[in-house]
C-alpha atoms as a PDB file:
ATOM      1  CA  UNK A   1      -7.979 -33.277 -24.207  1.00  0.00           C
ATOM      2  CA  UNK A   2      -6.742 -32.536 -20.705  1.00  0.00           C
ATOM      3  CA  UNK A   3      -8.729 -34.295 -18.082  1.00  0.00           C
ATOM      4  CA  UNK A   4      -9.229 -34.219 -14.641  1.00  0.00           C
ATOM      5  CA  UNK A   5      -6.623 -36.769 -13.478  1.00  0.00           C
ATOM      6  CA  UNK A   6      -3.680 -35.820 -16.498  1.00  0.00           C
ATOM      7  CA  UNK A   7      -0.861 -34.656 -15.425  1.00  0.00           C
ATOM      8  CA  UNK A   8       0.514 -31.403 -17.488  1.00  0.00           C
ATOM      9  CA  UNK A   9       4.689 -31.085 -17.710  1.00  0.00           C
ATOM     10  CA  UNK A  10       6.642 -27.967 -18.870  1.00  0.00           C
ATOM     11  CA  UNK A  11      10.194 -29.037 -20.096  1.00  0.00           C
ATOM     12  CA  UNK A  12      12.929 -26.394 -18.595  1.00  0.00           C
ATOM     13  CA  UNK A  13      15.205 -24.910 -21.007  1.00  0.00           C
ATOM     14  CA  UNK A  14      18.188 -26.352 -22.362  1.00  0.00           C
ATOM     15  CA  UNK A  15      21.043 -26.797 -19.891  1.00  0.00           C
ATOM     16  CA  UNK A  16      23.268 -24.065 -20.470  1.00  0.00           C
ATOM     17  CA  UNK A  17      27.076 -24.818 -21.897  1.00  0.00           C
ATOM     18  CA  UNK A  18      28.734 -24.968 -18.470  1.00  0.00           C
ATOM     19  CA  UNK A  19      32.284 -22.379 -17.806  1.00  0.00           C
ATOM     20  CA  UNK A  20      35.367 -23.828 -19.318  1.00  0.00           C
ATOM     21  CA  UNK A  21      37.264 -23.769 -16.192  1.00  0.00           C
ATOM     22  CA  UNK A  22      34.505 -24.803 -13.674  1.00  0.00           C
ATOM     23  CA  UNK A  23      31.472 -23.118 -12.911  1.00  0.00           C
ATOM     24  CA  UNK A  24      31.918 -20.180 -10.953  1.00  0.00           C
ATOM     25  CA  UNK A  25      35.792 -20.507 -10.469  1.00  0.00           C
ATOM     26  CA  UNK A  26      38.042 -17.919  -9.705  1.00  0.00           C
ATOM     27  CA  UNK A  27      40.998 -18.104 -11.385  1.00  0.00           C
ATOM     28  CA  UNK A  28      44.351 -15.876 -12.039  1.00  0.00           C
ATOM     29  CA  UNK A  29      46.092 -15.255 -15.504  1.00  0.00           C
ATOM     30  CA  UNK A  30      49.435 -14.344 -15.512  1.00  0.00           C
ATOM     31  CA  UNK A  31      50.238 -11.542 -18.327  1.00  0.00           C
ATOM     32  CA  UNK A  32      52.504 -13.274 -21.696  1.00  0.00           C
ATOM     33  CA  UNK A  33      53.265 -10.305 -23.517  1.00  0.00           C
ATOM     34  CA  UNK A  34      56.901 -10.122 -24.131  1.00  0.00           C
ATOM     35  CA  UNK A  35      58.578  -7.117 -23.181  1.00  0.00           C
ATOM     36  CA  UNK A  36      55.158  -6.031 -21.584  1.00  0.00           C
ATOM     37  CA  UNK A  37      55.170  -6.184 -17.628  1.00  0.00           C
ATOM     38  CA  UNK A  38      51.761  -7.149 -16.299  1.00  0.00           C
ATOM     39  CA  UNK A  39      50.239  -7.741 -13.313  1.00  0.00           C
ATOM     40  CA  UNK A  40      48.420 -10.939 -12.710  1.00  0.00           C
ATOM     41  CA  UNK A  41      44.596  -9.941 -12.675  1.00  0.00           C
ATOM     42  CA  UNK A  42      41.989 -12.201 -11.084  1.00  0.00           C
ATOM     43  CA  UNK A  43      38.854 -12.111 -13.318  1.00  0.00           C
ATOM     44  CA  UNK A  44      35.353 -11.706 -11.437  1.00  0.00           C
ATOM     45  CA  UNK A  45      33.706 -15.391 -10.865  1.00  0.00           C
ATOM     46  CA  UNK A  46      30.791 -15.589 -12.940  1.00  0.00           C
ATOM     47  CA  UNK A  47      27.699 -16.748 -10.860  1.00  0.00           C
ATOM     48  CA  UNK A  48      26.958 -20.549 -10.942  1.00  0.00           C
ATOM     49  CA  UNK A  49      23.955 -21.206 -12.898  1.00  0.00           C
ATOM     50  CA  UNK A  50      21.043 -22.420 -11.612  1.00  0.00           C
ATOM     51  CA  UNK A  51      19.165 -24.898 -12.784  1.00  0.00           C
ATOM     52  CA  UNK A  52      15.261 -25.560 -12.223  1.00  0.00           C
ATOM     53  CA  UNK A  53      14.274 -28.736 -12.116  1.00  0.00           C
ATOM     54  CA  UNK A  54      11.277 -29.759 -14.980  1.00  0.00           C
ATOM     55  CA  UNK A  55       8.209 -27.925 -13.720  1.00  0.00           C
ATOM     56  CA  UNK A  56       5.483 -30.490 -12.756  1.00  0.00           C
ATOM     57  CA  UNK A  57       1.916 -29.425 -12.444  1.00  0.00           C
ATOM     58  CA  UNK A  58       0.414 -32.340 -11.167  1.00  0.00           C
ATOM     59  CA  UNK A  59      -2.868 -32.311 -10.167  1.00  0.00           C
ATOM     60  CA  UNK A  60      -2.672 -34.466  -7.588  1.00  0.00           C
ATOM     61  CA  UNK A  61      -1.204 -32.095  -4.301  1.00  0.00           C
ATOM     62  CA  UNK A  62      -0.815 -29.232  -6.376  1.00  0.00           C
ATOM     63  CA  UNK A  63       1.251 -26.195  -5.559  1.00  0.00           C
ATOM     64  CA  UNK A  64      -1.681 -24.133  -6.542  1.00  0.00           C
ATOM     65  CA  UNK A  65      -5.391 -24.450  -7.332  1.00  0.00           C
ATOM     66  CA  UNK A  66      -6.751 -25.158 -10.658  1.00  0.00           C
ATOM     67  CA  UNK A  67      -9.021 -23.113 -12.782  1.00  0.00           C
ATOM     68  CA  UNK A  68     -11.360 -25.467 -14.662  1.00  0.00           C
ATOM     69  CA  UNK A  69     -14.811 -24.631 -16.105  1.00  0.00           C
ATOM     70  CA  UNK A  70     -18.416 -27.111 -16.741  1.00  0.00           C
ATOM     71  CA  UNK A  71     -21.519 -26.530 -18.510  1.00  0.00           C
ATOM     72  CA  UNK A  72     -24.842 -27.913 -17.656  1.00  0.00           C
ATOM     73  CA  UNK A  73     -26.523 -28.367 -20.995  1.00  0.00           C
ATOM     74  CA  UNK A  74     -30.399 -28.983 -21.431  1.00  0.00           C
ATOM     75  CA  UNK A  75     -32.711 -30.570 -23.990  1.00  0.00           C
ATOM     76  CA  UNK A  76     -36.071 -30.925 -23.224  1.00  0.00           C
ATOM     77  CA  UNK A  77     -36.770 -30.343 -19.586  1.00  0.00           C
ATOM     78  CA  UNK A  78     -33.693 -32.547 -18.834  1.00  0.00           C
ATOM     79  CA  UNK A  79     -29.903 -31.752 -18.240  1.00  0.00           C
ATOM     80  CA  UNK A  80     -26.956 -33.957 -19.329  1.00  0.00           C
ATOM     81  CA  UNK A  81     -24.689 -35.522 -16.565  1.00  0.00           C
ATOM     82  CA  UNK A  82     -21.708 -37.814 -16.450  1.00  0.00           C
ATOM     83  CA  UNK A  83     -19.894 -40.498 -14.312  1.00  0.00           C
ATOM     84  CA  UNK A  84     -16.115 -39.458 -14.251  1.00  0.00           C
ATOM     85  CA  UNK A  85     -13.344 -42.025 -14.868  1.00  0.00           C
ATOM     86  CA  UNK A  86     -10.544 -40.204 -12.830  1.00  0.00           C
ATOM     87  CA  UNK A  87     -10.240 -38.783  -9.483  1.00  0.00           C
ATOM     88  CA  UNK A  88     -11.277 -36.562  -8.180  1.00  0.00           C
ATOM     89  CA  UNK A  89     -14.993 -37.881  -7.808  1.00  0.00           C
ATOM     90  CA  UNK A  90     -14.647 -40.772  -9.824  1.00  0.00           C
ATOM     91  CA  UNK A  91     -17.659 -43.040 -10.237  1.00  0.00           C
ATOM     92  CA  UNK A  92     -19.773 -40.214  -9.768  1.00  0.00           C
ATOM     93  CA  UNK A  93     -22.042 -37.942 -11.688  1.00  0.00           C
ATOM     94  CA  UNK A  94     -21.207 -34.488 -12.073  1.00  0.00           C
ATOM     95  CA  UNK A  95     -21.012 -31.993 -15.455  1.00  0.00           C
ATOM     96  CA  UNK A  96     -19.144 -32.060 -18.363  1.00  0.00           C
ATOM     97  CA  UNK A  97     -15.731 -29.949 -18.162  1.00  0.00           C
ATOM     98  CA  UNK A  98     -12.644 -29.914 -17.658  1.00  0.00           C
ATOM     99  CA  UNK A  99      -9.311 -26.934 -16.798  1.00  0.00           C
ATOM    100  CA  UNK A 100      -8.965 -24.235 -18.461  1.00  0.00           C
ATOM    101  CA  UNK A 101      -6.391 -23.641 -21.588  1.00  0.00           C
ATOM    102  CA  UNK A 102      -4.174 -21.068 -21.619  1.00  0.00           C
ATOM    103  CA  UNK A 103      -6.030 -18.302 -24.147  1.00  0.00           C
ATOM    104  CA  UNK A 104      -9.748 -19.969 -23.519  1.00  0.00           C
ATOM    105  CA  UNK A 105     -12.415 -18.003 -21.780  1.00  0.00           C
ATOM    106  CA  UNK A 106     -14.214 -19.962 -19.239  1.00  0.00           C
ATOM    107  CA  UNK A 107     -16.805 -20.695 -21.850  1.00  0.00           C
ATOM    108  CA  UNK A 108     -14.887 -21.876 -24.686  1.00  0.00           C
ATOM    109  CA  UNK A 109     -13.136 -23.957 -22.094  1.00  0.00           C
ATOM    110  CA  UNK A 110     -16.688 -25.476 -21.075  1.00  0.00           C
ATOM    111  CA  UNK A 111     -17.672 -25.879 -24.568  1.00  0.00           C
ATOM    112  CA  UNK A 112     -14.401 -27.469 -25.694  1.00  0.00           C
ATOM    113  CA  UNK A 113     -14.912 -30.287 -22.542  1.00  0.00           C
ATOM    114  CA  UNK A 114     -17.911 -30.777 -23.527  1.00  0.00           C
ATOM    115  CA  UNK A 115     -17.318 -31.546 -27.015  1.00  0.00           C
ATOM    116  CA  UNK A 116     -14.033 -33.688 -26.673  1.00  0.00           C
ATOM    117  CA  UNK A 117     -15.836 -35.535 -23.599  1.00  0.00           C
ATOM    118  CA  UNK A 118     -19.272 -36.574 -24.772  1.00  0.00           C
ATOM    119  CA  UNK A 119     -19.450 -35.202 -28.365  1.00  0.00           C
ATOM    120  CA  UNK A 120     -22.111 -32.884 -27.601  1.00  0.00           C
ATOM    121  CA  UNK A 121     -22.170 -29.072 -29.208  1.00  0.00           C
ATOM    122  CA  UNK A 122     -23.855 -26.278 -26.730  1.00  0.00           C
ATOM    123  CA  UNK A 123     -24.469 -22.563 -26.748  1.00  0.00           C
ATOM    124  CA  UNK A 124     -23.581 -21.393 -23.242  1.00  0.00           C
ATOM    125  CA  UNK A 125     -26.732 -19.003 -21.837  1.00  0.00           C
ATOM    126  CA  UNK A 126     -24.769 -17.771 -19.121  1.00  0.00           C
ATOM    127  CA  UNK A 127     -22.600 -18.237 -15.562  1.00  0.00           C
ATOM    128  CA  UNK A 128     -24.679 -19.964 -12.941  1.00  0.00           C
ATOM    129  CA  UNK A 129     -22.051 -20.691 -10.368  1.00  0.00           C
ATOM    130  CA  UNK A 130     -18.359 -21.638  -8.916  1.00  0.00           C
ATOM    131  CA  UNK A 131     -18.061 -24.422  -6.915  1.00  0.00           C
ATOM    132  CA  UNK A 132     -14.723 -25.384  -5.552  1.00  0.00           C
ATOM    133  CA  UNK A 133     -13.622 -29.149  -4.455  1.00  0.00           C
ATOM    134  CA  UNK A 134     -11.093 -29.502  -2.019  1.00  0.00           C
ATOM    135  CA  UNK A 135      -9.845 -32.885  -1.134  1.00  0.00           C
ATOM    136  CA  UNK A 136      -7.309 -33.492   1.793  1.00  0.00           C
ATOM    137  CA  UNK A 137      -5.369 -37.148   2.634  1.00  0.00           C
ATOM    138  CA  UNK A 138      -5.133 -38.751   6.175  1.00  0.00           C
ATOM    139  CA  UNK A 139      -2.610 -36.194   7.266  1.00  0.00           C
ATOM    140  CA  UNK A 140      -5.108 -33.133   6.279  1.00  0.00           C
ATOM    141  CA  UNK A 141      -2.296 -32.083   3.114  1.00  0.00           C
ATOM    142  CA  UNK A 142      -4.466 -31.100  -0.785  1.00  0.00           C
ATOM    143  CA  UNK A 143      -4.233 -33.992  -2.489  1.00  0.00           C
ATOM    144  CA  UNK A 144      -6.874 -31.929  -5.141  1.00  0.00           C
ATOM    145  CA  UNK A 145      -7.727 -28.607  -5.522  1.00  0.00           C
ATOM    146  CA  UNK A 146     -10.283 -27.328  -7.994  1.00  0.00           C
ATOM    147  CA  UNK A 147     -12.154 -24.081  -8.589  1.00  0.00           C
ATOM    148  CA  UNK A 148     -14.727 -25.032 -11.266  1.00  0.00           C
ATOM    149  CA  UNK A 149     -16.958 -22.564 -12.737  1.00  0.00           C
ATOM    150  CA  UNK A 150     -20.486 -24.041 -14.067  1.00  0.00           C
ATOM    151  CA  UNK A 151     -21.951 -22.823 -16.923  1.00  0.00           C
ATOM    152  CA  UNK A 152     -26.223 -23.712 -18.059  1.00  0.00           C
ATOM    153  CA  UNK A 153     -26.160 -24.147 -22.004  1.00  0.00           C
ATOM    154  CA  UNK A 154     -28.680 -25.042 -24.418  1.00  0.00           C
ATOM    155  CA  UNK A 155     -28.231 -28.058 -26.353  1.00  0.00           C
ATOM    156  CA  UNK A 156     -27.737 -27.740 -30.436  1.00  0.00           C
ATOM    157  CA  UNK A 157     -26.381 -31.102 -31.512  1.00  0.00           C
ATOM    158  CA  UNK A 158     -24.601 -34.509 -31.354  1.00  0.00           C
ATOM    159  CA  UNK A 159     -26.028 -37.707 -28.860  1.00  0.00           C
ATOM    160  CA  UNK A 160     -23.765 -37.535 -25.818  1.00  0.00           C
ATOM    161  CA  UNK A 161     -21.529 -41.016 -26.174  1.00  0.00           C
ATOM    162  CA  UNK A 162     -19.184 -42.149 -22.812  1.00  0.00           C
ATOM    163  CA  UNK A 163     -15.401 -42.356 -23.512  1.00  0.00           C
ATOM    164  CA  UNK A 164     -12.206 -42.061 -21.650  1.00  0.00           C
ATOM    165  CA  UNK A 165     -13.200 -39.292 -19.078  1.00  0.00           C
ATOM    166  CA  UNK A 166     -17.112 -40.172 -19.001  1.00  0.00           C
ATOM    167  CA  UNK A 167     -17.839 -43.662 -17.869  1.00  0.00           C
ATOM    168  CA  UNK A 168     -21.748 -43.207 -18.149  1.00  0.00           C
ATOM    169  CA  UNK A 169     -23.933 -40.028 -19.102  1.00  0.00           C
ATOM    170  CA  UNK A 170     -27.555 -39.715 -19.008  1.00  0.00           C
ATOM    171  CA  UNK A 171     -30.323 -36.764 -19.349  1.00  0.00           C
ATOM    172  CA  UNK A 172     -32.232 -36.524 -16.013  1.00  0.00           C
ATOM    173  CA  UNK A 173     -34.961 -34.476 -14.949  1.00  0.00           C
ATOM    174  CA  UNK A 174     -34.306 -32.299 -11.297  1.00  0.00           C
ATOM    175  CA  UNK A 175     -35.979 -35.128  -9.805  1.00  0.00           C
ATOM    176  CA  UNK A 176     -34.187 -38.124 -11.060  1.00  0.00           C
ATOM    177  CA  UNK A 177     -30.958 -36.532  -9.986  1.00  0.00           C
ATOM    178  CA  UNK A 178     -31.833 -37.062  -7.004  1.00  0.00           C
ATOM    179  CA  UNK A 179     -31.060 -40.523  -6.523  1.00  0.00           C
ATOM    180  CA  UNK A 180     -28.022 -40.492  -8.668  1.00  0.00           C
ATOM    181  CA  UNK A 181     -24.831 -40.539  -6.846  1.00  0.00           C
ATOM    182  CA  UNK A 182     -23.375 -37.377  -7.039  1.00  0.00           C
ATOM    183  CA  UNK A 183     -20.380 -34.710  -6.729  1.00  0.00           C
ATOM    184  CA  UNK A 184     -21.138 -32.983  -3.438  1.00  0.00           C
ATOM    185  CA  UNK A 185     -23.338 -29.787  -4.280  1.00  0.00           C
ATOM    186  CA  UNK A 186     -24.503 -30.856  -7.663  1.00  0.00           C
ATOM    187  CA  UNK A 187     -28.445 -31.111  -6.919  1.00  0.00           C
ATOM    188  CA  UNK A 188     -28.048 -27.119  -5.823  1.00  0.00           C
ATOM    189  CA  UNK A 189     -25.759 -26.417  -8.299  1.00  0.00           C
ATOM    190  CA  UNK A 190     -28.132 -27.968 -11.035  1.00  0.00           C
ATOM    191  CA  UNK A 191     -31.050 -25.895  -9.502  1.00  0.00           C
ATOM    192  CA  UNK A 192     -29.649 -22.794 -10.035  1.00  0.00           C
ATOM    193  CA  UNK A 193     -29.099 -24.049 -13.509  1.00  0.00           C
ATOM    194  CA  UNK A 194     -32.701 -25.162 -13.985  1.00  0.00           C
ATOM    195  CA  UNK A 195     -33.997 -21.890 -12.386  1.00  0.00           C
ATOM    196  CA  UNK A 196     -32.028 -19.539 -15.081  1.00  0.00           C
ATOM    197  CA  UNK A 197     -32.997 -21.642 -17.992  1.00  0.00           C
ATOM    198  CA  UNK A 198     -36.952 -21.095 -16.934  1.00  0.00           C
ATOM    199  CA  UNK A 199     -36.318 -17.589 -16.503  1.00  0.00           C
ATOM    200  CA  UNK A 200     -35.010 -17.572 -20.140  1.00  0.00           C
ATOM    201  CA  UNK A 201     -37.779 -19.509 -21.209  1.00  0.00           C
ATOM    202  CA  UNK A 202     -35.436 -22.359 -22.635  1.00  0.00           C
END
């Protein structure tokens, strides 16, 4: 599992076998043939190679945002939350989830967070929202940039259990939430949430 604060690296290919004579230099052969009269002839430099450096998608002051995707599950009247370990928002409550893997749909992404997070198993109802979290240092640069698209779910199994990316978790009413501290824009996030599981009647 990829959480919030890992950092993701993408190994550049093999260095290339450099030129024999020097990268990109121009050199002249003089003809050997015996009895053959030939003019030197300068062969056309080949282009020096560039190299990228290792490509380094950190999360902290990305060159891009990141696509991630989080479910609010419920059970009972009451939806399952969770203290992050990592930055961005650590210490506080917010959903289950996580980025997205290359081949996932957003909901197998927030399905798959949930599951290697708190050890719970869902079946997604539907989209309820995006919210995006923006954080800037002392000299206004990103230092995080996420796009994170919620999901409501209905619970179908396992007892949510903390581990290395959820510090605490806990099944709370709308009210209780209230008084938990919280990602900014999780109590209306969460009402949406509660509002499309009553129209579904779950």
């Amino acid at each position: 599992m990829r959480g919030w604060g890992d950092r993701l690296i993408s190994v550049a290919p093999p260095h290339p076998r450099p030129l024999p004579h020097g990268r990109g230099e121009l050199r002249v052969i003089q003809g050997s043939l015996r009895g053959c009269k030939t003019a030197p002839r300068r062969l056309t430099p080949r282009p020096a190679c560039v190299h990228p450096s290792p490509v380094t998608l950190d999360r902290t002051y990305p060159a891009r945002p990141f696509l991630a995707a989080s479910v609010a599950v419920f059970r009972d009247g009451r939806v399952l939350v969770a203290s992050r370990s990592k930055p961005p928002a650590q210490g506080l409550f917010s959903l289950p989830g996580g980025l997205v893997e290359p081949g996932e749909t957003l909901a197998q992404a927030a399905l798959r967070e949930l599951r290697e997070e708190v050890g719970v198993e869902a079946e997604i109802v539907g989209f309820v929202n995006h919210v995006e979290i923006v954080e800037r240092d002392e000299r206004d640069r990103v230092r995080h940039h996420f796009v994170v698209c919620a999901h409501a779910a209905r619970w179908v199994s396992g007892e949510p259990s903390p581990g290395a990316e959820a510090i605490e978790v806990r099944w709370v009413t709308q009210a209780e939430l209230q008084s938990l501290p919280a990602t900014p824009g999780l109590a209306s996030l969460l009402g949406e949430a509660f509002a499309r599981m009553e129209r579904v009647g779950a």
